[in-house]
C-alpha atoms as a PDB file:
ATOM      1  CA  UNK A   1      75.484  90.091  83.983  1.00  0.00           C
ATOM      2  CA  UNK A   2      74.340  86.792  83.907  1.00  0.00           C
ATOM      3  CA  UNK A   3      70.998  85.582  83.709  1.00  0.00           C
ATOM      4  CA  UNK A   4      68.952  82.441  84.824  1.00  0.00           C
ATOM      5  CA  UNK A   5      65.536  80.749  83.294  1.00  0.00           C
ATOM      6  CA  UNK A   6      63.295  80.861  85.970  1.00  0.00           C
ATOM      7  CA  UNK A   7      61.616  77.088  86.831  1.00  0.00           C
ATOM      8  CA  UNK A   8      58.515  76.294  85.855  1.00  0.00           C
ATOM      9  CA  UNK A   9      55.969  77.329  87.873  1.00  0.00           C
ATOM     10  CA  UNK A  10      54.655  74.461  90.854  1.00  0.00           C
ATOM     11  CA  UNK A  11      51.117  73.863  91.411  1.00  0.00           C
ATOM     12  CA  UNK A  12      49.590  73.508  94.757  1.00  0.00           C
ATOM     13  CA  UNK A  13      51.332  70.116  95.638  1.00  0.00           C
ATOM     14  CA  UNK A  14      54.745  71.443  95.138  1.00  0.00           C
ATOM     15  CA  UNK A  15      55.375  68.943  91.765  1.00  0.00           C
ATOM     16  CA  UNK A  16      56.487  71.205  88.917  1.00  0.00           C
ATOM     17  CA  UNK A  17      53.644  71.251  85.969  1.00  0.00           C
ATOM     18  CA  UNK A  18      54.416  69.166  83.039  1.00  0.00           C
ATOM     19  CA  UNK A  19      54.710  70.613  79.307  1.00  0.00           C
ATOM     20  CA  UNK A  20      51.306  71.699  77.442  1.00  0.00           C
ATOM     21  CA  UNK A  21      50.529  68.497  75.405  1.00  0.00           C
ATOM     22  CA  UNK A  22      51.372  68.821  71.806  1.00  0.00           C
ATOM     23  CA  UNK A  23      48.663  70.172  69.094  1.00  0.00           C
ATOM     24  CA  UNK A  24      47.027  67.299  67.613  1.00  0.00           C
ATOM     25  CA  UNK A  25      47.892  66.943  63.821  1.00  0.00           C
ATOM     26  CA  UNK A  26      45.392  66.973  61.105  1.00  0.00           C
ATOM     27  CA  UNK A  27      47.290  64.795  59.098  1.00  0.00           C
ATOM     28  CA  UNK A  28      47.584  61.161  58.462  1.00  0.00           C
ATOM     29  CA  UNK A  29      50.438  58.938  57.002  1.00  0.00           C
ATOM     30  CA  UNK A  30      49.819  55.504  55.294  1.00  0.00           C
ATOM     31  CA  UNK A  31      51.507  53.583  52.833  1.00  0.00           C
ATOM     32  CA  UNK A  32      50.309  52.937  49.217  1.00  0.00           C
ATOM     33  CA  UNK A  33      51.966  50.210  47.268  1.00  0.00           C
ATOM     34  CA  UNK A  34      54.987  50.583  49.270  1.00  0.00           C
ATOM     35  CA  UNK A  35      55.193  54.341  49.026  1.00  0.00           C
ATOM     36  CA  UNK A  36      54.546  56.308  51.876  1.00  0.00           C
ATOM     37  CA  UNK A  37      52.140  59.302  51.740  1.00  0.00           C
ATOM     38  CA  UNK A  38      50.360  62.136  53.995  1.00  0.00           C
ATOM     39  CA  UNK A  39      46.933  63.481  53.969  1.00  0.00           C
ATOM     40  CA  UNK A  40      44.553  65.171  55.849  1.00  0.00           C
ATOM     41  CA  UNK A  41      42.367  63.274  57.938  1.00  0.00           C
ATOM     42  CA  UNK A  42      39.378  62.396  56.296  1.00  0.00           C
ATOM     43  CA  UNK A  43      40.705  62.126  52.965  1.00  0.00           C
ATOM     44  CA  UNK A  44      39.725  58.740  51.503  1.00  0.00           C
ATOM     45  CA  UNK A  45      42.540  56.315  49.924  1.00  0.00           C
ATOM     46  CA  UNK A  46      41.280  56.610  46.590  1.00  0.00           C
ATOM     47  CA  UNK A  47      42.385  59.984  46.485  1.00  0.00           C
ATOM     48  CA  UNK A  48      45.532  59.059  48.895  1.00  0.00           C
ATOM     49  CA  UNK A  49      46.670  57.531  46.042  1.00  0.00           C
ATOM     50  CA  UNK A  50      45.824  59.691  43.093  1.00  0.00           C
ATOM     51  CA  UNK A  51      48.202  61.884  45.020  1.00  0.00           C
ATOM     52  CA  UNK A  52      51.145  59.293  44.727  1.00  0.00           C
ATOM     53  CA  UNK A  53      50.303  58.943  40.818  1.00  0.00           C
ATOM     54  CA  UNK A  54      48.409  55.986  40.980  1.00  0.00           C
ATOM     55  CA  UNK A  55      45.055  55.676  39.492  1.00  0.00           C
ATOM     56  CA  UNK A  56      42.688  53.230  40.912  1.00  0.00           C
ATOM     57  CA  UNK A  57      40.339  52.794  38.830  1.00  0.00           C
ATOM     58  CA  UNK A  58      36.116  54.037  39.812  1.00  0.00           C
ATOM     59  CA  UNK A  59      33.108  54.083  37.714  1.00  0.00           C
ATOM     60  CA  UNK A  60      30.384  55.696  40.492  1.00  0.00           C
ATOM     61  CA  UNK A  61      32.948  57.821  42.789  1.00  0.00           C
ATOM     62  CA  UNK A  62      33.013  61.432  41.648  1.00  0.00           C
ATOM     63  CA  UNK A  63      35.061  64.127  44.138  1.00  0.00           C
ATOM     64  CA  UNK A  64      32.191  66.488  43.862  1.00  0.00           C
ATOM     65  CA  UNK A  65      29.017  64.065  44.838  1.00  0.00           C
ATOM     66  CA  UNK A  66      28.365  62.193  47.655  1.00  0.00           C
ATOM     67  CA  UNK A  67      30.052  58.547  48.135  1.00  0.00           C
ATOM     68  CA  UNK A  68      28.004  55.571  47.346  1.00  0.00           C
ATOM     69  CA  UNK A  69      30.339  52.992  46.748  1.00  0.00           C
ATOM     70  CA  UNK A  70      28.122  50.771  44.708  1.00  0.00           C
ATOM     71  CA  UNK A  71      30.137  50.396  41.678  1.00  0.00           C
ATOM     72  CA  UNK A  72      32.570  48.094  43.781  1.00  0.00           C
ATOM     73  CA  UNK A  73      35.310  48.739  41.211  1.00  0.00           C
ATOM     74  CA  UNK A  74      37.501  50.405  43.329  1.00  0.00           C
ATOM     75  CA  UNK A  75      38.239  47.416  45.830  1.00  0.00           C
ATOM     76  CA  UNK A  76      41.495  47.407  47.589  1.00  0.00           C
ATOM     77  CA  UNK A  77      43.578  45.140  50.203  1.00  0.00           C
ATOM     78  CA  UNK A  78      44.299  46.952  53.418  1.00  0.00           C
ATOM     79  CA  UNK A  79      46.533  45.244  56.244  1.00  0.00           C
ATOM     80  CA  UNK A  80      44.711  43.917  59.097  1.00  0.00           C
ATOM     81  CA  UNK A  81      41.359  43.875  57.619  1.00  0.00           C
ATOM     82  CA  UNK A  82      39.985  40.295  56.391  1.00  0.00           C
ATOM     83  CA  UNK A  83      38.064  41.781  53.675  1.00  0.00           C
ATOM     84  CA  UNK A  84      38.786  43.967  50.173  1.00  0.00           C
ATOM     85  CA  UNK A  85      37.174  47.711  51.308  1.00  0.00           C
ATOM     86  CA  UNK A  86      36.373  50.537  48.388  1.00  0.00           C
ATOM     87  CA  UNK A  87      38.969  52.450  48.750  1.00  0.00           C
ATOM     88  CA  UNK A  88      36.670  55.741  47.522  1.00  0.00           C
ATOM     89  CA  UNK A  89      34.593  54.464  51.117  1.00  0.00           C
ATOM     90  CA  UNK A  90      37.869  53.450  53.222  1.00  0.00           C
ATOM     91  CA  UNK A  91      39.376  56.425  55.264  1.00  0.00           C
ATOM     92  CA  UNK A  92      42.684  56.659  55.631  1.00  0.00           C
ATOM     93  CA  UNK A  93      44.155  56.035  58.736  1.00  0.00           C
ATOM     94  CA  UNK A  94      47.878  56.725  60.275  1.00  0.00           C
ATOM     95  CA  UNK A  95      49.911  53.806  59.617  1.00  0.00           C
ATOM     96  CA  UNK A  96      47.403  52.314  57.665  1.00  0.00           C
ATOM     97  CA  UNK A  97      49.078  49.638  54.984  1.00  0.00           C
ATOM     98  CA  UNK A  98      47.064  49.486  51.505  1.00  0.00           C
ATOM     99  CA  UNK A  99      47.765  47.319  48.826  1.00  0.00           C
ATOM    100  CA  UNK A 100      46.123  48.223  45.090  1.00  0.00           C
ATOM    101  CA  UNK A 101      48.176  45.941  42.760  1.00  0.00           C
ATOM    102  CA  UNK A 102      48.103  42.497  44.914  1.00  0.00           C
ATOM    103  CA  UNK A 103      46.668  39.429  43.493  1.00  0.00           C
ATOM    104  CA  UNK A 104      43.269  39.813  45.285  1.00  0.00           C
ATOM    105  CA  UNK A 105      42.690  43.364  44.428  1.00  0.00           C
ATOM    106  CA  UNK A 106      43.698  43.105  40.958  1.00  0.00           C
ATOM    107  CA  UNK A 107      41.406  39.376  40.558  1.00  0.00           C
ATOM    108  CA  UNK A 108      38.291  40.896  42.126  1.00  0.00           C
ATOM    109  CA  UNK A 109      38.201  44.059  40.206  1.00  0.00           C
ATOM    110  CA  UNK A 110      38.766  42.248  36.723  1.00  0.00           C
ATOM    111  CA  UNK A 111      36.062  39.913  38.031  1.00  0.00           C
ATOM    112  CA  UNK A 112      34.140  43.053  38.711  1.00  0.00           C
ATOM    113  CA  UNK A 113      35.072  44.119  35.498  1.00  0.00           C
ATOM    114  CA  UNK A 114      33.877  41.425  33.800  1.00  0.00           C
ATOM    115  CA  UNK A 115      30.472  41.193  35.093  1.00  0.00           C
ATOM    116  CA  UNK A 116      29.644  44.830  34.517  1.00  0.00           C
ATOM    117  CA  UNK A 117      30.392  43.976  30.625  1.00  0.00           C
ATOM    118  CA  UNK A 118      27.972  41.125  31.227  1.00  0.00           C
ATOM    119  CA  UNK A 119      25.241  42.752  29.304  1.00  0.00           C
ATOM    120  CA  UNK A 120      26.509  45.933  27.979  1.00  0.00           C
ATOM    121  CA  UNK A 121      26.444  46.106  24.178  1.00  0.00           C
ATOM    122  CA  UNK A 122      30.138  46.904  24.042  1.00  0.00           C
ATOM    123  CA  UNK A 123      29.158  48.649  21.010  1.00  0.00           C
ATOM    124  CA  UNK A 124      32.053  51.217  20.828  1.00  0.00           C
ATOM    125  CA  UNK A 125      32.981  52.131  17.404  1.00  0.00           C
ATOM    126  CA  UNK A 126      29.048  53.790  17.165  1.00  0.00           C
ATOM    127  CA  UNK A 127      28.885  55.035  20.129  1.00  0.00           C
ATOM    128  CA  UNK A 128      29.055  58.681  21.141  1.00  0.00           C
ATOM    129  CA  UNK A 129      31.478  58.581  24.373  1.00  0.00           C
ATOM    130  CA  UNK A 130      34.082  56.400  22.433  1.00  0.00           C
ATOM    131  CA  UNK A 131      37.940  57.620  23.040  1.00  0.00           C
ATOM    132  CA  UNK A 132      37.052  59.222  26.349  1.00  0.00           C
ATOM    133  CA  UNK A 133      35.161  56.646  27.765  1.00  0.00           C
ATOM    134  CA  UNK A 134      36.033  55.100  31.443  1.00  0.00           C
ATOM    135  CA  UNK A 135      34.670  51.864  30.556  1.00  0.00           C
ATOM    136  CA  UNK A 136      36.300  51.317  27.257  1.00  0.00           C
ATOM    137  CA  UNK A 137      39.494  52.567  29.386  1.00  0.00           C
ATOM    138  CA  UNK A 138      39.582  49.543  31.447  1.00  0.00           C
ATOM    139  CA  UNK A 139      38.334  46.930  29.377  1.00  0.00           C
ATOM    140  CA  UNK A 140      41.186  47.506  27.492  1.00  0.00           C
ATOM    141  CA  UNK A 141      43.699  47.655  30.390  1.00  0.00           C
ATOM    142  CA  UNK A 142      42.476  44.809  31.761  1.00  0.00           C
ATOM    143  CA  UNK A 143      42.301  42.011  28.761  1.00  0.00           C
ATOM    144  CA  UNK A 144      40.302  42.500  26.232  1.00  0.00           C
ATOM    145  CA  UNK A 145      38.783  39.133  26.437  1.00  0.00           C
ATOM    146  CA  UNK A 146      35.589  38.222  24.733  1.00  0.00           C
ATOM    147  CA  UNK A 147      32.646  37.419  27.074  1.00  0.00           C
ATOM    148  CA  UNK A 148      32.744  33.998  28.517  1.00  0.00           C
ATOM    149  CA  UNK A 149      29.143  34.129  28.985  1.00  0.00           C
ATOM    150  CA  UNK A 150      27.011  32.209  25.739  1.00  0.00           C
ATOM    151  CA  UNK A 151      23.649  33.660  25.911  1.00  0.00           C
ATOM    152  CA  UNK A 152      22.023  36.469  24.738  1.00  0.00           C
ATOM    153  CA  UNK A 153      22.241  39.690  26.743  1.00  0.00           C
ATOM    154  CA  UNK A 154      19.485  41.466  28.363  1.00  0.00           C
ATOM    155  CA  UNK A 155      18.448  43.994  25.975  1.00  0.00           C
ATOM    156  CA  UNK A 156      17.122  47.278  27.034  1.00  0.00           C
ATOM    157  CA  UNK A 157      15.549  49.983  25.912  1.00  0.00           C
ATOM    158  CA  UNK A 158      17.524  52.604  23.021  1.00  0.00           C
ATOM    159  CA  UNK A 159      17.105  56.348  22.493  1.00  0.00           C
ATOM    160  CA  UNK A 160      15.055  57.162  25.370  1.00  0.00           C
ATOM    161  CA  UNK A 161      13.890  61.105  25.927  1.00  0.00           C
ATOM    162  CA  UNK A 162      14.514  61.835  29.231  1.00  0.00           C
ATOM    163  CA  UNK A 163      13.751  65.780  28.377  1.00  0.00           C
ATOM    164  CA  UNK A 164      14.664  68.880  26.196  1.00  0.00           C
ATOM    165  CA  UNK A 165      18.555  68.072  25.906  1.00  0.00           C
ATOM    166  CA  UNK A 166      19.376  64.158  27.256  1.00  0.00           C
ATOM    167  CA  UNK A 167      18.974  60.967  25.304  1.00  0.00           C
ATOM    168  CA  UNK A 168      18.927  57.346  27.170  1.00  0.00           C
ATOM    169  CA  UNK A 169      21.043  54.629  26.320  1.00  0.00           C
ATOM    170  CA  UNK A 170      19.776  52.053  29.345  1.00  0.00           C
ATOM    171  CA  UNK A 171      21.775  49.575  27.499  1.00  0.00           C
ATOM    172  CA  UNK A 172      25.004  51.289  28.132  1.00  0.00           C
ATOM    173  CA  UNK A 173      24.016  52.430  31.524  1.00  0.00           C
ATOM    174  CA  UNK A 174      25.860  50.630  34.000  1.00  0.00           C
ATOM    175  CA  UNK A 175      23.865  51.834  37.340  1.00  0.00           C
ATOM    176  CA  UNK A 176      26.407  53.987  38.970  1.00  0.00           C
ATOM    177  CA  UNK A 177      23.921  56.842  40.045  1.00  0.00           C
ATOM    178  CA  UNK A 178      25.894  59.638  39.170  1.00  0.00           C
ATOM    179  CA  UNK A 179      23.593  61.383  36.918  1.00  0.00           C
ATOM    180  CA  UNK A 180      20.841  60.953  39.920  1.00  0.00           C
ATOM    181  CA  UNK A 181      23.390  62.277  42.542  1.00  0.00           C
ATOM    182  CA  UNK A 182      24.151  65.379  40.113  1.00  0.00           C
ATOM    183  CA  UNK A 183      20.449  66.080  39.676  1.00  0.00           C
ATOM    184  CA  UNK A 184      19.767  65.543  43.571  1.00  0.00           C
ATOM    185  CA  UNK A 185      23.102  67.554  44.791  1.00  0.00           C
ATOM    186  CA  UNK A 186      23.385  70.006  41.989  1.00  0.00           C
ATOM    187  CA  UNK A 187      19.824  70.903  40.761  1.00  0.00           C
ATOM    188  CA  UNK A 188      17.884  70.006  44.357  1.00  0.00           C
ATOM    189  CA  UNK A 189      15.331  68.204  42.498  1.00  0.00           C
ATOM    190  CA  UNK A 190      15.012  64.345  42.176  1.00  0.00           C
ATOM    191  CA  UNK A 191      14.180  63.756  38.334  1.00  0.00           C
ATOM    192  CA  UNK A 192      16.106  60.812  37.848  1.00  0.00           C
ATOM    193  CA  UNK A 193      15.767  57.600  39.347  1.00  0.00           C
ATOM    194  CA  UNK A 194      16.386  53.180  39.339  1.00  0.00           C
ATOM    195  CA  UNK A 195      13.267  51.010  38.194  1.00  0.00           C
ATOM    196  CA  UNK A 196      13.307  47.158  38.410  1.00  0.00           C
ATOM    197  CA  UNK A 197      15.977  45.268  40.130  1.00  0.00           C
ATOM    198  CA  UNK A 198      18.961  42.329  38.997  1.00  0.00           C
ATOM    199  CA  UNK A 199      19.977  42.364  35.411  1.00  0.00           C
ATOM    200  CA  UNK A 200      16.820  44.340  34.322  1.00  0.00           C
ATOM    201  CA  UNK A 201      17.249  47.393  36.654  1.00  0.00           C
ATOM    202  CA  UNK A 202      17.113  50.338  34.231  1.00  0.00           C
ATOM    203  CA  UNK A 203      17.633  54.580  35.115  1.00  0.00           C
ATOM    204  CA  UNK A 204      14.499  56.015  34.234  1.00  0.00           C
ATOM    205  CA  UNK A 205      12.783  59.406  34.798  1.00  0.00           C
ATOM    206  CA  UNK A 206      11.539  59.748  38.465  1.00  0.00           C
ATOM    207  CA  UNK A 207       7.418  59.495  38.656  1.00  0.00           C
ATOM    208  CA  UNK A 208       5.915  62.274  37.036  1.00  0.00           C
ATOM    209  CA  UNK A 209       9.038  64.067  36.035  1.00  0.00           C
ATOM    210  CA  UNK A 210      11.443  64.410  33.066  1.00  0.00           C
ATOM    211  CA  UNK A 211      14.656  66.074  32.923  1.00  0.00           C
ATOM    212  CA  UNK A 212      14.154  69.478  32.146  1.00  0.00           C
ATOM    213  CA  UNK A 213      16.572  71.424  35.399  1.00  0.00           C
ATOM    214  CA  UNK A 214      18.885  73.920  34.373  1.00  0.00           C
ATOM    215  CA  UNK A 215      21.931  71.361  34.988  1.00  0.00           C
ATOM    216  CA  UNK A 216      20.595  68.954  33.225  1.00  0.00           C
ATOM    217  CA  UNK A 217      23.528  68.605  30.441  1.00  0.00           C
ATOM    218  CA  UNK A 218      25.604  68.123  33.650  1.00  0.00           C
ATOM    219  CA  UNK A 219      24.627  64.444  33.638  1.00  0.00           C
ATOM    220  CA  UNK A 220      26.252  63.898  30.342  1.00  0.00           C
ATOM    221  CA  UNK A 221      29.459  65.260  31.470  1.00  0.00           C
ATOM    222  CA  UNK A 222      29.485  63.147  34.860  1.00  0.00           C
ATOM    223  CA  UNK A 223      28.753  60.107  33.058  1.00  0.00           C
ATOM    224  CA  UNK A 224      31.562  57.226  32.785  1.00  0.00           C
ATOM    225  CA  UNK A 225      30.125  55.543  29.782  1.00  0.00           C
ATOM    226  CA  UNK A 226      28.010  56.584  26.803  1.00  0.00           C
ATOM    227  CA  UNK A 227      24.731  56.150  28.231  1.00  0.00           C
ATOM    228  CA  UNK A 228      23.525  60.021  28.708  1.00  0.00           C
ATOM    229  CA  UNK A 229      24.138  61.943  25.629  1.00  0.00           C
ATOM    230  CA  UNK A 230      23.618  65.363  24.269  1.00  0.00           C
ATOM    231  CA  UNK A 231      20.995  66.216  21.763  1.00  0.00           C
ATOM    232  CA  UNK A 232      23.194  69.190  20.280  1.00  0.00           C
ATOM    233  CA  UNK A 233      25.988  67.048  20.180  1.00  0.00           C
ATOM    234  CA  UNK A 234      25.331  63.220  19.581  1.00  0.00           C
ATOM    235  CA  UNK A 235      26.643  61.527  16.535  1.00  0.00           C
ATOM    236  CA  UNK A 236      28.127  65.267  15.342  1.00  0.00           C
ATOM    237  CA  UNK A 237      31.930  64.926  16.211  1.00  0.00           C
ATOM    238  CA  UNK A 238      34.445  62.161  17.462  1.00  0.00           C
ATOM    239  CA  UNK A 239      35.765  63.233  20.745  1.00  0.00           C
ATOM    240  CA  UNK A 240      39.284  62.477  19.663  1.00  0.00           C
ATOM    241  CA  UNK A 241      39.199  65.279  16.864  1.00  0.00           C
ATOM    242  CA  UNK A 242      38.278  68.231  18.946  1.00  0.00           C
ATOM    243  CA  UNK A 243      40.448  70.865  20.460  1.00  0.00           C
ATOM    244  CA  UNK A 244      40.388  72.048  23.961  1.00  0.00           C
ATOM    245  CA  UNK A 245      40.390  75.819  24.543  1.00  0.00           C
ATOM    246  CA  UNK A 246      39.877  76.901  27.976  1.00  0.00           C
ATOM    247  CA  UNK A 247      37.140  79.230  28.809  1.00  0.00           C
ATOM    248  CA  UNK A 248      34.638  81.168  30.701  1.00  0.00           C
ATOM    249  CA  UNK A 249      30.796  80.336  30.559  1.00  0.00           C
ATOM    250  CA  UNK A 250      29.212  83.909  29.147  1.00  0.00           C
ATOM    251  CA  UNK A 251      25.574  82.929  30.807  1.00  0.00           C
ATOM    252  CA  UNK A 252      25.894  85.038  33.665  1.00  0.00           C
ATOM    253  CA  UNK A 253      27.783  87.143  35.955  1.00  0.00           C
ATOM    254  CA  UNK A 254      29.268  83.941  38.117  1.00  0.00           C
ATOM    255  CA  UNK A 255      32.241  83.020  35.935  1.00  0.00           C
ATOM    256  CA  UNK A 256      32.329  79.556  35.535  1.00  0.00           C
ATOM    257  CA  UNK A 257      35.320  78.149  34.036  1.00  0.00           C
ATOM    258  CA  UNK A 258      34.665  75.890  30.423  1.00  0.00           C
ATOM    259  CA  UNK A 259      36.612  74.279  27.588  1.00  0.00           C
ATOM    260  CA  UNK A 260      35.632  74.815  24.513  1.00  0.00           C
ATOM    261  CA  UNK A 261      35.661  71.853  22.268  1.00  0.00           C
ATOM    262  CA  UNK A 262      36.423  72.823  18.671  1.00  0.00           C
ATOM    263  CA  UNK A 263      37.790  71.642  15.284  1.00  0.00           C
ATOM    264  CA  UNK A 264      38.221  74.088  12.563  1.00  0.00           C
ATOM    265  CA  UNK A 265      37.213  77.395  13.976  1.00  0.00           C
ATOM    266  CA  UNK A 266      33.617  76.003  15.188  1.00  0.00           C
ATOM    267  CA  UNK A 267      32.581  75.097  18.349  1.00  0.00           C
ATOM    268  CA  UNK A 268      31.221  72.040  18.915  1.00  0.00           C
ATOM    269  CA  UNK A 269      30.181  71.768  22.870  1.00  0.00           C
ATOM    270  CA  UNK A 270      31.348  73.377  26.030  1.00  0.00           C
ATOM    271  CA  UNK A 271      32.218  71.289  29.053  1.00  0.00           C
ATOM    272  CA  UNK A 272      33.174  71.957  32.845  1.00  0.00           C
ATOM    273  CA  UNK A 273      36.481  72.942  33.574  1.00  0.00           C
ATOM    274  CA  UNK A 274      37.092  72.502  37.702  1.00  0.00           C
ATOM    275  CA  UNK A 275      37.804  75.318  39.251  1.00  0.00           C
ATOM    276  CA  UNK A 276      37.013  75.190  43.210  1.00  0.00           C
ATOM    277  CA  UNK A 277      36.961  78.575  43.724  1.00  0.00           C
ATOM    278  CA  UNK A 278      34.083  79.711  40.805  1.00  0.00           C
ATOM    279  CA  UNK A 279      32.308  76.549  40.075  1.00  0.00           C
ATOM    280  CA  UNK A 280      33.812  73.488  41.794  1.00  0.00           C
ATOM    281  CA  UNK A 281      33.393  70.829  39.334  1.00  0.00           C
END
């Protein structure tokens, strides 16, 4: 026996009811350097592209903190828009066009580059973060030009104790708030903060505080350059020596995942290890 689909039901006006409109999609797709790419929505482009393989390079953007965009390192080309946009700020959007290797990009964040070197000691044989460091990364990517600037730098204050286990270097500090975000976000409690403004803006304590919260060492770890360091670990052991054993933190019951950083059977320091399910970053 043979068997027919029955019509779609008609509404009131005899017309026959069109199709249920389809789910919206939670994706987006934009192209990257010529290379196409999906996301959700909301993700920004700086991570767009770390998912293609390219690294655009960031000093203040951090996945786990909130996005500032101050650092201005970032900057990309997108099509249609007269103007370079951070890409850790820009959304993606579908069909969106970005461009991270074009002439203006690449100019503006040399240029950008350049001018956050304008006063930092670039002192990095001594110094502690040296082999891991994000600014020593780039400067060397880019050129590894001497200054073209012929007076003396603006010298700030060395060795400053901001509490029980962080040391101060405002001279390597190149203002990109992550340490305050981590203490704000992380800890709840404001103990770090910007003094001054132009080339003698410094991080300082916040009034009447000093950093003494039990994330405190987490500033070291989220910093780019070798401006927050370690008491326990400062001037002990080059970065480039130690071994990296992943871990679990034995503080308390939560489980948070660590690499220990060792060199002939002795531990040196313990550092995050991102897990989103334990500890996030």
């Amino acid at each position: 026996m043979s068997t027919t689909t029955p019509p779609p039901p008609a509404n009131p006006h005899g017309n026959v009811a069109p199709p249920p409109a389809p789910a919206p999609s939670n994706d987006v797709t934009l192209t990257i350097d010529g290379q196409s790419v999906t996301v959700p929505k909301g993700t920004n482009v700086l991570e767009a592209a770390r998912t293609l393989g390219l690294d655009i390079p960031a000093f203040c953007y951090h996945p786990g903190l909130p996005i500032v965009a101050q650092c201005r390192q970032c900057l990309v080309s997108v099509e249609k828009n007269p103007k370079l946009q951070p890409s850790c700020q820009q959304v993606c959007g579908d069909g969106m066009v970005v461009h991270t290797t074009d002439k203006q990009s690449a100019l503006a964040r040399q240029q950008q580059l350049e001018f956050t070197l304008l006063n930092h000691p670039v002192d990095c044989p001594i110094c502690d973060k040296a082999g891991e460091c994000t600014l020593q990364k780039l400067y060397f990517e880019h050129d590894n030009a001497d200054s073209r600037v012929d007076v003396p730098k603006v010298h700030k204050a060395k060795a400053v104790d901001l509490g029980p286990t962080v040391v101060l270097d405002q001279e390597r500090c190149i203002l990109c708030s992550r340490c305050i975000r981590t203490c704000d976000l992380v800890s709840g409690q404001h103990q770090l903060d910007f003094a001054n403004r132009g080339d003698h803006e410094i991080l300082t304590t916040a009034p009447g505080e000093q950093l003494d919260n039990p994330y405190s060492l987490n500033t070291v770890d989220v910093c780019p350059v070798g401006a927050l360091t370690a008491k326990d670990f400062r001037f002990t052991m080059r970065a480039w020596e130690l071994e990296a054993t992943p871990s679990v933190c034995n503080g308390c019951a939560t489980g948070c995942n660590i690499e220990i950083h060792h060199k002939h059977g002795r531990a040196w320091r313990l550092v995050p290890r991102h897990n989103a399910k334990v500890n996030d970053y």
